[in-house]
Structures are given as structure tokens and as C-alpha cells.
N, C-alpha and C. Protein backbone atom coordinates (compact mmCIF):
# COMPACT_ATOMS: atom_id res chain seq x y z
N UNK A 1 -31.35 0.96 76.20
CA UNK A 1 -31.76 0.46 74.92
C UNK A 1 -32.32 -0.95 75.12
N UNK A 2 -33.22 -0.82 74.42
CA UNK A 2 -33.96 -2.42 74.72
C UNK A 2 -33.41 -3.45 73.92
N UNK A 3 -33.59 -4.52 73.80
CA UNK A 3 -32.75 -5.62 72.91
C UNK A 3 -33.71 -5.81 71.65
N UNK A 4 -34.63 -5.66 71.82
CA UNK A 4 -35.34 -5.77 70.38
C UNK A 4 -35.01 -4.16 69.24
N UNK A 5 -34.55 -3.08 69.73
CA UNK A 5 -33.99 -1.98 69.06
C UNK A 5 -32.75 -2.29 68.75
N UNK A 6 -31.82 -3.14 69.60
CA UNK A 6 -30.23 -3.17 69.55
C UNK A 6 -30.39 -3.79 68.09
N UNK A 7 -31.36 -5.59 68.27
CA UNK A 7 -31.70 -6.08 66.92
C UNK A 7 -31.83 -5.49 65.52
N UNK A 8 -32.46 -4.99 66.18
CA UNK A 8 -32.93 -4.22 64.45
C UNK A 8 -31.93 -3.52 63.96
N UNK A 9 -30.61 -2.53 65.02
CA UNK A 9 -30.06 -2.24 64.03
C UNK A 9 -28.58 -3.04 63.27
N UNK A 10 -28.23 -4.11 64.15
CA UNK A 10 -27.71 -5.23 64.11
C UNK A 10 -27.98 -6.26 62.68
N UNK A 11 -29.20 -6.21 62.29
CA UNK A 11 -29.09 -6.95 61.41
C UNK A 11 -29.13 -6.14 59.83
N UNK A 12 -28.66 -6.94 59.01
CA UNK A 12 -28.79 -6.42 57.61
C UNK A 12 -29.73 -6.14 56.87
N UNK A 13 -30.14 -4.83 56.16
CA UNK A 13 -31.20 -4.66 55.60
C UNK A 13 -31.13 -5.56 54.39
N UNK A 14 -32.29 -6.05 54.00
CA UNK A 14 -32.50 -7.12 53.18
C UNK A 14 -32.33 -5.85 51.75
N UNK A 15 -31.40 -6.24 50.58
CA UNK A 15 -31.47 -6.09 49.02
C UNK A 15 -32.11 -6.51 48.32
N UNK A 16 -32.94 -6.13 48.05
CA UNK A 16 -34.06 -6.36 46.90
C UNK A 16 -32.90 -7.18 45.07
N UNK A 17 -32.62 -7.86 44.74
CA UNK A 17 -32.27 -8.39 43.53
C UNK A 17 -32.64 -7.66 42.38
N UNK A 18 -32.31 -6.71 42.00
CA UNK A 18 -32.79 -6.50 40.68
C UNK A 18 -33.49 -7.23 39.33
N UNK A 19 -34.01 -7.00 38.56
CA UNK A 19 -34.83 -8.44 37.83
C UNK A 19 -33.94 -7.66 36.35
N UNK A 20 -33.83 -8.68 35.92
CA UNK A 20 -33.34 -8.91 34.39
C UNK A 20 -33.49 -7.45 33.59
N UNK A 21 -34.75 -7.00 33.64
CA UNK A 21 -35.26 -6.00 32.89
C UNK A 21 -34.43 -5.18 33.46
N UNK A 22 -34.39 -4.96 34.62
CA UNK A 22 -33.61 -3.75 35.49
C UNK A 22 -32.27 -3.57 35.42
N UNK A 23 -31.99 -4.74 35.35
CA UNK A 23 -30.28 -4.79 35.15
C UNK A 23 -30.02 -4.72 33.52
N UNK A 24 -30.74 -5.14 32.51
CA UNK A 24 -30.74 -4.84 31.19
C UNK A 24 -30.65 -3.32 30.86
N UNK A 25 -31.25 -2.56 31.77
CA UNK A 25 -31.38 -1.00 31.32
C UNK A 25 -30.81 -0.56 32.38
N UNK A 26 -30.17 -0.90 33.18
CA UNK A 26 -28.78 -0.36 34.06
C UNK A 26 -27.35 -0.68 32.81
N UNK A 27 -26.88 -1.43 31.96
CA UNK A 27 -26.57 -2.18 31.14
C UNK A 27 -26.45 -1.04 29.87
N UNK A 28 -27.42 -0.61 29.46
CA UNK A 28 -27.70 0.05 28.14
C UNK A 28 -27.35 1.40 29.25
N UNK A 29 -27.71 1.98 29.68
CA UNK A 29 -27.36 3.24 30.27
C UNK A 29 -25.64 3.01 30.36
N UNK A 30 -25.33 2.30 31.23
CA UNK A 30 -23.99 2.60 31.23
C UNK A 30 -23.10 1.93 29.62
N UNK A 31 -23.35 1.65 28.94
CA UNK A 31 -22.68 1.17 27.67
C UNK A 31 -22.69 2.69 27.02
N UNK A 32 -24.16 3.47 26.98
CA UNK A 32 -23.73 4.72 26.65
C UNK A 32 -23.31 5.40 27.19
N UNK A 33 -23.41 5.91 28.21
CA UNK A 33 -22.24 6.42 29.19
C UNK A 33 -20.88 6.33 28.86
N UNK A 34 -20.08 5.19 28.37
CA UNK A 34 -19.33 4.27 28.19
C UNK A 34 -19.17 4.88 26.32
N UNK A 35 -19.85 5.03 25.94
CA UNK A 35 -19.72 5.68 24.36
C UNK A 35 -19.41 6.88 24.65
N UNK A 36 -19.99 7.87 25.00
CA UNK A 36 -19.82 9.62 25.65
C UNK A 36 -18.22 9.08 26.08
N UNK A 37 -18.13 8.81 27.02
CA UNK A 37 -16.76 8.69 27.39
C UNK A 37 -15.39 8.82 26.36
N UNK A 38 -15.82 7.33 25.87
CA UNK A 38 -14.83 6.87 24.55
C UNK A 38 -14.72 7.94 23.92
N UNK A 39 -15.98 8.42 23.09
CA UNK A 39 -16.20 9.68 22.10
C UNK A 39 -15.06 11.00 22.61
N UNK A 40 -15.18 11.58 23.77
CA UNK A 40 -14.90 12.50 24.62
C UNK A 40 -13.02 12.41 24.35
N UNK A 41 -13.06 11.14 24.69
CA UNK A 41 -11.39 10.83 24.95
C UNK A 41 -10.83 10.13 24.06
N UNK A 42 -11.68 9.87 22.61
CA UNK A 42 -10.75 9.95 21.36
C UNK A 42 -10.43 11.13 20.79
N UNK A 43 -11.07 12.26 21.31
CA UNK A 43 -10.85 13.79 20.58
C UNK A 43 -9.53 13.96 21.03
N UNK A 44 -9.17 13.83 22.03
CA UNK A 44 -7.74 13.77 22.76
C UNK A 44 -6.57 13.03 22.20
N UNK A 45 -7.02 11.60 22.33
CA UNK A 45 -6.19 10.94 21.71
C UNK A 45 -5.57 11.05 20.39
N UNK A 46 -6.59 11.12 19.42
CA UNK A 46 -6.46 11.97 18.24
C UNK A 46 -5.27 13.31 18.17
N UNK A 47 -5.51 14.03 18.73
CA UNK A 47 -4.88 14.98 18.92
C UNK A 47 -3.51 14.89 19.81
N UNK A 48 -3.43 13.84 20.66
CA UNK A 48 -2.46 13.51 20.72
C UNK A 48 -1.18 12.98 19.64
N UNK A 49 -1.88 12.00 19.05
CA UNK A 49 -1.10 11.36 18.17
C UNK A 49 -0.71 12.21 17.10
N UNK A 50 -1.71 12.93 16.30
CA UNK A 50 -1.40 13.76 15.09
C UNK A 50 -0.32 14.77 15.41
N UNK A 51 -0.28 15.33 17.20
CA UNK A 51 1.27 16.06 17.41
C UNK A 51 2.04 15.63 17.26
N UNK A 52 2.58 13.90 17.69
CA UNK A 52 3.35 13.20 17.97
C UNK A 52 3.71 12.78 16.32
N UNK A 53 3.05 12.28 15.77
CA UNK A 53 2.86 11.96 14.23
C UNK A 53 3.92 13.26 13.47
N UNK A 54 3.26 14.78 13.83
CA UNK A 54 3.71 15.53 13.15
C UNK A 54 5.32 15.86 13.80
N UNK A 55 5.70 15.57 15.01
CA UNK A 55 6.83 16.46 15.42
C UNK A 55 7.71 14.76 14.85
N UNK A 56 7.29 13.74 14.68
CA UNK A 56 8.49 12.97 14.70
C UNK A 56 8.76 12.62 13.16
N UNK A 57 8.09 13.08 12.36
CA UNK A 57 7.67 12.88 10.63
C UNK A 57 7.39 11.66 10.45
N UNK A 58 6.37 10.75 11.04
CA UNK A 58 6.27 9.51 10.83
C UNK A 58 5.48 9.50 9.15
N UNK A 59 5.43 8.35 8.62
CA UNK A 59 4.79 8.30 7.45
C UNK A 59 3.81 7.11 7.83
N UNK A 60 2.77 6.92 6.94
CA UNK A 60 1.74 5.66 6.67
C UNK A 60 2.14 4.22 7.04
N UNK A 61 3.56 4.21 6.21
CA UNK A 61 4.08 3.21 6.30
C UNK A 61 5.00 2.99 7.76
N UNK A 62 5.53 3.94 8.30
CA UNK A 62 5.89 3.53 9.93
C UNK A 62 5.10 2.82 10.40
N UNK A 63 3.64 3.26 10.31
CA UNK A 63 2.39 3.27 11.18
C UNK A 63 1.77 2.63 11.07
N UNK A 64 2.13 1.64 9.64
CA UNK A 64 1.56 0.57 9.11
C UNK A 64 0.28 0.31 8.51
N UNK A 65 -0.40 1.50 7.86
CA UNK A 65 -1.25 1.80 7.22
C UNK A 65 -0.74 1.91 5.55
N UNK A 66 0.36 2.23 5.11
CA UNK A 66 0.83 1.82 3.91
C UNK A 66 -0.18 0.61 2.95
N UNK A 67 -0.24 1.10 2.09
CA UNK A 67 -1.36 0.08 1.00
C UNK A 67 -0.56 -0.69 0.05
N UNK A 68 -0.32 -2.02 -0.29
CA UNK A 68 0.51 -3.14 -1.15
C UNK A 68 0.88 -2.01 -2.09
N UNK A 69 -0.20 -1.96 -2.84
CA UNK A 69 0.37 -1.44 -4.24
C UNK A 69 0.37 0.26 -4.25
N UNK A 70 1.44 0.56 -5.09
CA UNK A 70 1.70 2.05 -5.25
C UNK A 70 0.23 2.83 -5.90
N UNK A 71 -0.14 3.83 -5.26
CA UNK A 71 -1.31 4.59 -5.84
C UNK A 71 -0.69 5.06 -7.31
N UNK A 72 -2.07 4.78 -8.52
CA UNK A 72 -1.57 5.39 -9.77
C UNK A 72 -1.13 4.42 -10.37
N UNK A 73 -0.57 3.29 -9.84
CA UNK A 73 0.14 1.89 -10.47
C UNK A 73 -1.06 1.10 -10.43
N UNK A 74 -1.06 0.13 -11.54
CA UNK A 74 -2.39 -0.72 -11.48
C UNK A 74 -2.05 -2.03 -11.70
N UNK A 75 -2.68 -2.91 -11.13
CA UNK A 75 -1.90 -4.40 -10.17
C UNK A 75 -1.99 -5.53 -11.72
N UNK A 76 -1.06 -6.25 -11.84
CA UNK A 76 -1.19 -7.09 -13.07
C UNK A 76 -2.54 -8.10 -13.31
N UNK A 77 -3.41 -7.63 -12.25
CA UNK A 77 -5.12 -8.49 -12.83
C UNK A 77 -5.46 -7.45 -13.54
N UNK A 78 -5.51 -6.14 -13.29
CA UNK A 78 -6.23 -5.59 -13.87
C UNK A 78 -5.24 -4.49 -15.29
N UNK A 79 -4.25 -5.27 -15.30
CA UNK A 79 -3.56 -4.93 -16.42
C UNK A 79 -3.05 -5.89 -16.85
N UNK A 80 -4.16 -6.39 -17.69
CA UNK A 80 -3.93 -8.06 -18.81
C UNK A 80 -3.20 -7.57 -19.88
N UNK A 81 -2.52 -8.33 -19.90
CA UNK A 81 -1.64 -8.04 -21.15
C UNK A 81 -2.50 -8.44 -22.49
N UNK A 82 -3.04 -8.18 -23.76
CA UNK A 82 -3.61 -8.58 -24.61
C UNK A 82 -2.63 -9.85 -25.93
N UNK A 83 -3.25 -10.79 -25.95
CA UNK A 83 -2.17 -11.71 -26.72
C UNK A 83 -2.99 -12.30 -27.92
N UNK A 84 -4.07 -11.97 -27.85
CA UNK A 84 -5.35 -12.82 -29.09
C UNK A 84 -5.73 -11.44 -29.28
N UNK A 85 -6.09 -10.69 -30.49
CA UNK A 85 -7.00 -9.74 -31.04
C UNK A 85 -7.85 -10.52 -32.44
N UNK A 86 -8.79 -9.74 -32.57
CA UNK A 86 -9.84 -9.99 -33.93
C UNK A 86 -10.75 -8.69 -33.90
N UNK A 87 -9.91 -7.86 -34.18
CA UNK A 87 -10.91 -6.37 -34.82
C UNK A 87 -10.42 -5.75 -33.33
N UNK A 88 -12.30 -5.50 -32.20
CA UNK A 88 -11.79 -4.71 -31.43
C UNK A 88 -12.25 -5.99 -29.99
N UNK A 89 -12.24 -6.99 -30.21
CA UNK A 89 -12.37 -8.03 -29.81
C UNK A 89 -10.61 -8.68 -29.29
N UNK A 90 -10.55 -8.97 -28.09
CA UNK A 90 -9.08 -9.18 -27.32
C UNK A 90 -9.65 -10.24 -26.43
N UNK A 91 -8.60 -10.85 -26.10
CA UNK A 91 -8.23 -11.99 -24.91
C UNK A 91 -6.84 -11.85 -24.68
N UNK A 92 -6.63 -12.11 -23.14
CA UNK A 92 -5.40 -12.11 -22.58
C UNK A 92 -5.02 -13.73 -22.69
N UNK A 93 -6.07 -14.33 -23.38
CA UNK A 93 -4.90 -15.90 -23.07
C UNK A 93 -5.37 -16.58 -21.23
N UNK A 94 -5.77 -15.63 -20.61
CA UNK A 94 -5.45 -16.29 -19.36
C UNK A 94 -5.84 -17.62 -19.07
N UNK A 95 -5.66 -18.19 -17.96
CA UNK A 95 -6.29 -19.31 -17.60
C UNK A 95 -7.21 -19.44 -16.83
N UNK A 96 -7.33 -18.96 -16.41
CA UNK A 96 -8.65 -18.39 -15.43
C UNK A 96 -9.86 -17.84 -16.09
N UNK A 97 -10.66 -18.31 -15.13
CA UNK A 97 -11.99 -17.88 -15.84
C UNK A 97 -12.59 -18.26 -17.34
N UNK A 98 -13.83 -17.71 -18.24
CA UNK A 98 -14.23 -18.44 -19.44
C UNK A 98 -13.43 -17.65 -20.67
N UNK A 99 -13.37 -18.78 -21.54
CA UNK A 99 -12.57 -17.97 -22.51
C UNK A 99 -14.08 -16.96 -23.52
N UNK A 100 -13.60 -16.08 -24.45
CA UNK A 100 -14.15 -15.47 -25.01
C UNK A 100 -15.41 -16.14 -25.70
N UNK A 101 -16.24 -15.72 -26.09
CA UNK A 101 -17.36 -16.19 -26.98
C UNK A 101 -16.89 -15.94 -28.17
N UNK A 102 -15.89 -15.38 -28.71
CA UNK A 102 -15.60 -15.01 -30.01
C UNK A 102 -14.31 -16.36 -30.24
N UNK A 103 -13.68 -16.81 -29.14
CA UNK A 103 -12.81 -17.70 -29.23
C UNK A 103 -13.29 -18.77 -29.21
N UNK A 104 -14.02 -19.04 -28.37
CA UNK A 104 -14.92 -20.17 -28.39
C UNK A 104 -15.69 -20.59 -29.93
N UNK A 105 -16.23 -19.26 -30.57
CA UNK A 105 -16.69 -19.87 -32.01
C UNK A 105 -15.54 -20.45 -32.94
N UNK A 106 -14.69 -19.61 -32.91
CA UNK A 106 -13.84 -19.64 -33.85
C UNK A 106 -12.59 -21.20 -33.65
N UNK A 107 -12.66 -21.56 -32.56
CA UNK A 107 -11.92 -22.94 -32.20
C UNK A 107 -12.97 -23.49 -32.50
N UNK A 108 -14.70 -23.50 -32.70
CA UNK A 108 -15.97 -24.56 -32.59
C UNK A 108 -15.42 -25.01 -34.35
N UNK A 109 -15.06 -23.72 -35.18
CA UNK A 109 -14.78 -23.45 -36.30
C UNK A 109 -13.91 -24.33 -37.19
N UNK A 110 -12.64 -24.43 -36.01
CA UNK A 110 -11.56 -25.05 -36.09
C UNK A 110 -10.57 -24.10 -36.91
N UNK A 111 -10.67 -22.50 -36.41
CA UNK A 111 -9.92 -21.81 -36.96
C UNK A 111 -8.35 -21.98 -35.95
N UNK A 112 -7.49 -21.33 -36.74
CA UNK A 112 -6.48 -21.65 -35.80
C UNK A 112 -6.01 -20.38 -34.93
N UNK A 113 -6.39 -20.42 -33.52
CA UNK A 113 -5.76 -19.16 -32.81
C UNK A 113 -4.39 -18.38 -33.13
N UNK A 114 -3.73 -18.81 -33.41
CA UNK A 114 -2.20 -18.13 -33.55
C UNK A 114 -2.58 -17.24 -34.70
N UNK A 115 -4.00 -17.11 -35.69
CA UNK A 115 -3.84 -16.37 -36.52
C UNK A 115 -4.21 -14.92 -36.17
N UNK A 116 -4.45 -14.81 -35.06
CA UNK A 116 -5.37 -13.49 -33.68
C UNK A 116 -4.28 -13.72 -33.35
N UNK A 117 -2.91 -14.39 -32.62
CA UNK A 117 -2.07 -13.60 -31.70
C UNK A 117 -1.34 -12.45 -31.89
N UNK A 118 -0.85 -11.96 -30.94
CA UNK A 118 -0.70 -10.46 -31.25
C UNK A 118 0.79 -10.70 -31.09
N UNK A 119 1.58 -10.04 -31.76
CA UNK A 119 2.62 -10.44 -31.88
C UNK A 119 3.54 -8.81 -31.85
């Protein structure tokens, strides 16, 4: 063997660097790859859990998916209590937010509210 053959196979073939573009769509290929995957092996998982779920009787609330308020029950914003009426015209009194346009005239008026409270 001659020494200029021994060379050549002695040294390292030079790697070309990939350029940005190349490695960007090496990148997007494997991210989906990487989705297929996930996709594939949540069908499993899924199905794992919903056995496990069903043989141990867990509920929402074990699992911590439970919601504050009871379904069918409706939360005290949106069940104002009514304390001012005038016909079919109501105010809850609150403090929040603008008071009525019908209250607003009628105090511009200098009528006296307590004659609308609902009692």
C-alpha cells in the first residue's frame, strides 16, 4: 500500500454543514413526525386511563376537573336579587356598575327611592 492511499483513508471525510433552510425543513418534518407519534399514542393513553377511570370509580372531582359551581345552580351575579321596582323596570341596588336610566331620572327628579323598594 502506498502512503498516499493509507492517507486518504486515514483522514476524515469533510461534512458539508447544512444551511438554515435545510435544517428548517429537517425541523418541520420531524415536528410532524413528532405529531403522528403523539396522535398515535394518545389513542392509547386515552384508553388507558378511561379503564383505569372506570375500574376504580373515580369522579371529575378526584381528577380535578370538577367546576366551582353546581350545574343548574346559578352564581349570585347572575341572580340579583331585585330591591327597586317601577312597573316592569327593576334594579338590584348594586354597587357596581351604572345605575338605571329610570333611577337616574327619577333622583334628577328628586323623587324619593324607597318609594320603588321592594319590600
Amino acid at each position: 500500500m502506498t502512503e498516499s492511499t493509507s492517507t486518504k483513508r486515514n483522514k476524515p471525510m469533510a461534512t458539508a454543514t447544512p444551511s438554515y433552510d435545510e435544517l428548517q425543513a429537517q425541523i418541520k418534518k420531524l415536528q410532524e413526525q413528532a405529531e403522528a407519534v403523539k396522535a398515535s399514542e394518545i389513542e392509547t393513553v386515552l384508553a388507558d386511563m378511561k379503564a383505569k377511570i372506570s375500574k376504580y370509580g373515580l369522579t371529575a372531582a378526584q381528577l380535578g376537573f370538577a367546576s366551582t359551581s353546581k350545574p343548574g345552580k346559578k352564581t349570585a351575579a347572575k341572580e340579583a336579587v331585585v330591591m327597586y321596582r317601577k312597573g316592569d323596570l327593576t334594579w338590584s341596588g348594586a354597587k357596581q356598575g351604572r345605575k338605571p336610566k329610570w333611577i337616574i331620572e327619577a333622583q334628577a327628579a328628586g323623587e324619593d327611592l324607597e318609594q320603588y323598594r321592594v319590600k
